[in-house]
Every structure is written in C-alpha cells, then in structure tokens.
Protein backbone atom coordinates (compact mmCIF):
# COMPACT_ATOMS: atom_id res chain seq x y z
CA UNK A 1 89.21 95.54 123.67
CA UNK A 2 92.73 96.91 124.28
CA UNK A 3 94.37 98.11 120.32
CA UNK A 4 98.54 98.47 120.47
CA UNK A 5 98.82 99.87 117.40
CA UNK A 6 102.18 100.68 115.13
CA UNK A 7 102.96 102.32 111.93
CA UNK A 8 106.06 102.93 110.59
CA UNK A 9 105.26 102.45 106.93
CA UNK A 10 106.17 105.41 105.45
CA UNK A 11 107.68 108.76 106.66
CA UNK A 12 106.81 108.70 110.17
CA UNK A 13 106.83 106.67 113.48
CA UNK A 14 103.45 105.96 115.24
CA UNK A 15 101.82 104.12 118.36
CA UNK A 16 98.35 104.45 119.85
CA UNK A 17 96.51 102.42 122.74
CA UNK A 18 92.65 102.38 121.99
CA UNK A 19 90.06 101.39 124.59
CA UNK A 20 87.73 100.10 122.27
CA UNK A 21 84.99 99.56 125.03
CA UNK A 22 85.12 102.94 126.27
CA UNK A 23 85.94 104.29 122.79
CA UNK A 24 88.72 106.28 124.11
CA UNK A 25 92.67 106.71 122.84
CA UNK A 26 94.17 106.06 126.15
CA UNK A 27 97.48 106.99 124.56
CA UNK A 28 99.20 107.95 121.23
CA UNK A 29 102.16 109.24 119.63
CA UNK A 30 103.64 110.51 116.05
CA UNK A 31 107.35 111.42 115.03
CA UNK A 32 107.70 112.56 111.58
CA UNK A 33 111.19 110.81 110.29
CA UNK A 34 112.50 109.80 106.84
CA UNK A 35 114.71 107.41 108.36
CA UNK A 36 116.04 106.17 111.85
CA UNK A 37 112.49 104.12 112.59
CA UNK A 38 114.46 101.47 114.21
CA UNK A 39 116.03 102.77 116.93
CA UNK A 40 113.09 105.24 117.65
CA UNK A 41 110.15 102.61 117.90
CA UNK A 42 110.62 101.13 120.76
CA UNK A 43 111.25 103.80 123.11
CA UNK A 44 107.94 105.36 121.74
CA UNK A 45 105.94 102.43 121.64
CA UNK A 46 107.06 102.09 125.80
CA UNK A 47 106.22 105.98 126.03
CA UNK A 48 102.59 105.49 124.93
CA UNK A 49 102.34 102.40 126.81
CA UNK A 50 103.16 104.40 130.16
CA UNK A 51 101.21 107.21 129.08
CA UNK A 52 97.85 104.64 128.31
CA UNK A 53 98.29 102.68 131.91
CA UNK A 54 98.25 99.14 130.17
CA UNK A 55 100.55 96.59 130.98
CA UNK A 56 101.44 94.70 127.43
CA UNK A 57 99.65 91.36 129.37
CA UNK A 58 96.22 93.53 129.24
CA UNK A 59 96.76 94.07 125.86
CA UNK A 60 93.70 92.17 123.50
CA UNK A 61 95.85 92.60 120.56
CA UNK A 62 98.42 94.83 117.96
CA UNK A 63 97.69 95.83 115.22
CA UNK A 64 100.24 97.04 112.51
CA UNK A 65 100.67 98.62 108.85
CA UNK A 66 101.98 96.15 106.79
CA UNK A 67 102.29 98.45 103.62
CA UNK A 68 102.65 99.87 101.12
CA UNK A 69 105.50 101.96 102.38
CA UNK A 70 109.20 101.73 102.84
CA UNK A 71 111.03 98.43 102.99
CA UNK A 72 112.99 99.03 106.29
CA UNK A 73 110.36 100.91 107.95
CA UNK A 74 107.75 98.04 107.10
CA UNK A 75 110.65 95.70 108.26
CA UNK A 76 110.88 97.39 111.65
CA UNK A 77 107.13 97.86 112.53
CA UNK A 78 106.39 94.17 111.65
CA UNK A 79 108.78 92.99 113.16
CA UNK A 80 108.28 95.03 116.48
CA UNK A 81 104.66 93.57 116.59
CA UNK A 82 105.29 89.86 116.22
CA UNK A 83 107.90 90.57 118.46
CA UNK A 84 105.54 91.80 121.31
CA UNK A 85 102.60 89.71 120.41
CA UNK A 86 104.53 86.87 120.84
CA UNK A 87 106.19 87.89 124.27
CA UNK A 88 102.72 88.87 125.28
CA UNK A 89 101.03 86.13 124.20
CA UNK A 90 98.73 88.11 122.09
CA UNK A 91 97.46 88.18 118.29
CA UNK A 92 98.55 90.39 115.93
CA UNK A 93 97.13 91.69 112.64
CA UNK A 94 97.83 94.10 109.41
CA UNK A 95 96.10 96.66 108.28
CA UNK A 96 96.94 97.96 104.89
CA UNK A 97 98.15 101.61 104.71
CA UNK A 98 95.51 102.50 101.91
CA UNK A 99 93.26 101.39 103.81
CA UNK A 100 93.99 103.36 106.81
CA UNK A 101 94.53 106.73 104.81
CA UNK A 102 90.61 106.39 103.54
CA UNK A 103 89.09 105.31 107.36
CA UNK A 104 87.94 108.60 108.21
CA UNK A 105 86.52 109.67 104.76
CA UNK A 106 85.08 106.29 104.06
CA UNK A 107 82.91 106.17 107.52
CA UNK A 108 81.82 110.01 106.56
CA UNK A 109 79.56 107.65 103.70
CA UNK A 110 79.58 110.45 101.12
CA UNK A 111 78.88 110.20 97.55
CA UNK A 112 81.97 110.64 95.95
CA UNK A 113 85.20 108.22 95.71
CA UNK A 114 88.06 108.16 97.76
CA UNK A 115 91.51 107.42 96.29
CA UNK A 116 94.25 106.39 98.18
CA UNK A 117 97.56 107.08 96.96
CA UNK A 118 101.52 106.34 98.40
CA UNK A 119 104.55 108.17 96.31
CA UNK A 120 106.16 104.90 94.59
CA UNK A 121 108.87 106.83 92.93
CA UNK A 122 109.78 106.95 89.52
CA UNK A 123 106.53 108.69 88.60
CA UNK A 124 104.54 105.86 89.92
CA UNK A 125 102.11 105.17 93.03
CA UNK A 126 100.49 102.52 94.97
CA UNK A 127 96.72 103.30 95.46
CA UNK A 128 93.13 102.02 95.72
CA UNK A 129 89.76 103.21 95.09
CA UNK A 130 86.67 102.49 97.34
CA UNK A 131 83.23 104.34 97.28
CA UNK A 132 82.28 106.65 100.24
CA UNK A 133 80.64 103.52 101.56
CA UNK A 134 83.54 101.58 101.38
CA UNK A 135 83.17 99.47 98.76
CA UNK A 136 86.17 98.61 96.37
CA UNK A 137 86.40 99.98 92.90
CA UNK A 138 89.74 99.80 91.96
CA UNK A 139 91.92 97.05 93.54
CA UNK A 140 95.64 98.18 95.43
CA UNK A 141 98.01 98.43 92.55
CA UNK A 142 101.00 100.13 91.64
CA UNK A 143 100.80 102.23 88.32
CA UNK A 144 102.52 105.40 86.38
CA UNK A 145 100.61 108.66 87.54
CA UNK A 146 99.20 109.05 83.96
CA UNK A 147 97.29 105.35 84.22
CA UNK A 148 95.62 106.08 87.50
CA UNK A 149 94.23 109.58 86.13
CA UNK A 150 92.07 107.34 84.48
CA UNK A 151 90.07 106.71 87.66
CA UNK A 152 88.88 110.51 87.24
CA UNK A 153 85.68 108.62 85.09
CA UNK A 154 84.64 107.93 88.54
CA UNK A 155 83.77 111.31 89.53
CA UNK A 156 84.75 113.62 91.43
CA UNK A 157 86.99 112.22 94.09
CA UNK A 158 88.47 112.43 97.74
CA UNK A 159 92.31 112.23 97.59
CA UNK A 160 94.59 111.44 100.11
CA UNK A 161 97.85 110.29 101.19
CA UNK A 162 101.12 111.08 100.30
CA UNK A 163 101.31 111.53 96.72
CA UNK A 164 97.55 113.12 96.95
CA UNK A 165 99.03 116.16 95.68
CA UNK A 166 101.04 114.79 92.94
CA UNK A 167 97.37 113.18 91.46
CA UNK A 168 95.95 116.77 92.13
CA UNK A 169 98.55 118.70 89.73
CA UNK A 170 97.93 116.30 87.34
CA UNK A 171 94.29 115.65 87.23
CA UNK A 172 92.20 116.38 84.02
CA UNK A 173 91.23 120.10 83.41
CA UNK A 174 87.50 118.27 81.44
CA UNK A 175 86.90 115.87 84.65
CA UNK A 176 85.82 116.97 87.61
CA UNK A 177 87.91 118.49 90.23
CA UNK A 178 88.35 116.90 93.58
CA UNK A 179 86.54 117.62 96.18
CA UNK A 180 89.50 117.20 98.60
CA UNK A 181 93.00 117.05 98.68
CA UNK A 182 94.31 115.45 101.99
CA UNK A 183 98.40 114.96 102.13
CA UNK A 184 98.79 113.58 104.59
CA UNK A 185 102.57 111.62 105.59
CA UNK A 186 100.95 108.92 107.04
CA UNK A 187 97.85 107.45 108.24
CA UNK A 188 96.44 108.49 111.33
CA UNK A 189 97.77 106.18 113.80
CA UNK A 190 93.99 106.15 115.77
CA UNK A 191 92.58 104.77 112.50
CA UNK A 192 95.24 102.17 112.55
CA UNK A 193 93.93 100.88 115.99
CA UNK A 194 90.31 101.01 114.55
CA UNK A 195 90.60 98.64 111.88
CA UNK A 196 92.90 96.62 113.44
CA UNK A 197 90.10 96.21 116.28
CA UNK A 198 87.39 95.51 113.48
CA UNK A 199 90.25 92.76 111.37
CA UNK A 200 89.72 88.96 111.76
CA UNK A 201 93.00 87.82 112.24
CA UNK A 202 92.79 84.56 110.72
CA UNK A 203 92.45 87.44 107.25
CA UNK A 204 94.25 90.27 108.64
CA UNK A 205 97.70 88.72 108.50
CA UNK A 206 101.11 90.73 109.55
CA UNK A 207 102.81 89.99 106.96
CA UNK A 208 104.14 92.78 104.09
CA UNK A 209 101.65 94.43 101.54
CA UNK A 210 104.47 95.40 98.68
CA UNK A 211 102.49 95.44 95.66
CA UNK A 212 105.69 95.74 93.81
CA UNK A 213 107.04 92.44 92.83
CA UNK A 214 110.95 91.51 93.33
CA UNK A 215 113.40 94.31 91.54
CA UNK A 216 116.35 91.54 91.85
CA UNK A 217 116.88 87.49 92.27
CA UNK A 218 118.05 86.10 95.82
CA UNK A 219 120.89 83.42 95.73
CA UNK A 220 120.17 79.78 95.58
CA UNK A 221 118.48 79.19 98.90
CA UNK A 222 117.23 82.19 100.36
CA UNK A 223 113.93 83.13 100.87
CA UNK A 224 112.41 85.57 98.21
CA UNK A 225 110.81 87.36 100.78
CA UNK A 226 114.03 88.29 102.18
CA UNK A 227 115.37 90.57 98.92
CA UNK A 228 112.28 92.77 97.94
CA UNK A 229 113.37 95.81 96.91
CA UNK A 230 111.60 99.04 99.07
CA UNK A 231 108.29 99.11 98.08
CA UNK A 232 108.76 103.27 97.62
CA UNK A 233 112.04 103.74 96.39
C-alpha cells in the first residue's frame, strides 16, 4: 500500500510517502513554521512526491492529521487531502494528532502510560492517556494543566508532545516522576503514514478533531463548522 501522508496541525509542515509492502519511507519532509502552512504545502507535498517516484494515480490512499492543533493549519492540511484524494480518485482518512505523538512509544508495549499532550493556551491542553499497549485510559479532552496532573495516579508516565514539558514542571514532587519527557513540535510525519495505513476509513474520517467547542455564534445560516475558534489559541 502506497501512504501520502500530511500534517500541518500544529507548528510545522509535513509529508511522507510510505511503501507499506516493502516497509520503506520512499520519501518525506518537515518544515518547522508557526505560520505560512498554506502557501508552503503544496510545493512540499510535490517535493516528496518527486523524491518517492509515485505518481498521485499509484497512490492507495492519504492520510492526514485532523487535530488537535491550529485552526488554519488544520484548515489547510484537510483541505489539501480531500483536495488530492478527490482529483486522484483515492480515499482519504484522519488520524488524530494524540494519537500520532504516542505511535512509537505505544508499539515499544512498556509498562508505564503514555500521555499525550498539545499546548491549548490559556494554561490549558488537549491530551489523552493510553497504556503502553495502547489501550485508552483517559479519553482526548481539553483541561487546565492542574486537572490533568491528576492522571499522575496512573504511574509513572511517558510524556510527549508539545506541552510535554509544561506537564513536566508541574508534575507532583509525591508521584512518581516520568520516565520520559519527549517535546516534540509535532508528530512524526512517518507515524502519520502508519496509522493512516492501519485506519478503516469508513471510522477514520478527515474531518477536524477540535475538542474545544465553538468560542462564538455564526450568523443565521452558516454552518457552525465554519466559525470554530483555533483549537490552540
């Protein structure tokens, strides 16, 4: 199976071909940005497809992030992958950006808990728990710092992700200490391709993760999924 793969959830822009069959990343690349995802997508998405020797027809299907992250980078990622799929006559599917962060930790099967966690601003982030099998403790959810500290009952965890650090500072002097501290800007766009080669698509929809509900009312008429507010600012 042939992966396209995009991220440009948070604060970087990402695209990787994976040769599932052969196991091999036939191409990928990363740009760290904060903003300016929309006019530097495409041209890298067309550099990795060069680089990977795949015509977009050979393509099996693209996988994308579909958040937590930034409004306008989710926007532009999304929006880029429909685009394609649907000129190439392809499916597409979503893959969750807590989900990618804990990939490599959670196939590693170890004993402790990995938390996932994205800077929501305001003293808040998004994040998840799973077990080092991969099985979910704590649901995504958006929360104040101070409420997810209470995960450190848990045990001793693995963080990572962008606000990893901020949950480090914080964590409780009597639990125990993480094991790891991984801060990472984004997801490693190779473990984007991976689960978007293991999703189902009819339950791996592209379609935005926020986790934060509306901030403001549209007019009378418009779609409400038109006026979220930016899922990290």
């Amino acid at each position: 199976m042939l992966i396209l793969a995009i991220d440009t959830a948070l604060d970087h822009c990402a695209a990787a071909v994976l040769d599932t069959d052969s196991a091999v990343m036939r191409a990928q690349e990363t740009q760290s940005m904060k903003r300016g995802h929309a006019e530097a997508l495409m041209p890298l998405v067309a550099r990795v497809m060069q680089q990977s020797g795949v015509a977009f027809g050979d393509l099996d299907r693209i996988a994308v992030t579909t958040g937590p992250g930034s409004f306008t980078g989710l926007r532009v990622g999304l929006s880029a992958a429909r685009g394609i799929a649907l000129a190439a006559h392809k499916p597409v599917v979503g893959v969750t950006t807590l989900s990618a962060y804990a990939a490599p930790v959670v196939t590693e099967n170890g004993p402790n808990p990995v938390i996932s966690a994205i800077d929501a601003r305001h003293g808040h982030v998004y994040y998840q728990v799973v077990s080092g099998s991969g099985d979910e403790l704590v649901a995504p959810q958006v929360a104040a710092i101070e409420d997810v500290l209470a995960v450190a009952r848990l045990g001793a965890p693995h963080l990572l992700g962008n606000a990893a650090s901020m949950l480090a500072e914080r964590w409780p002097v009597d639990a125990a200490a993480p094991v790891a501290v991984d801060t990472q800007v984004g997801p490693d766009i190779a473990w984007v391709a991976w689960l978007g080669a293991a999703a189902d698509p009819a339950h791996a929809p592209a379609r935005p993760f926020y986790l934060r509900a509306p901030d403001v009312k549209p007019p009378a008429g418009m779609a409400t999924d038109r006026v979220h507010t930016a899922a990290s600012q």
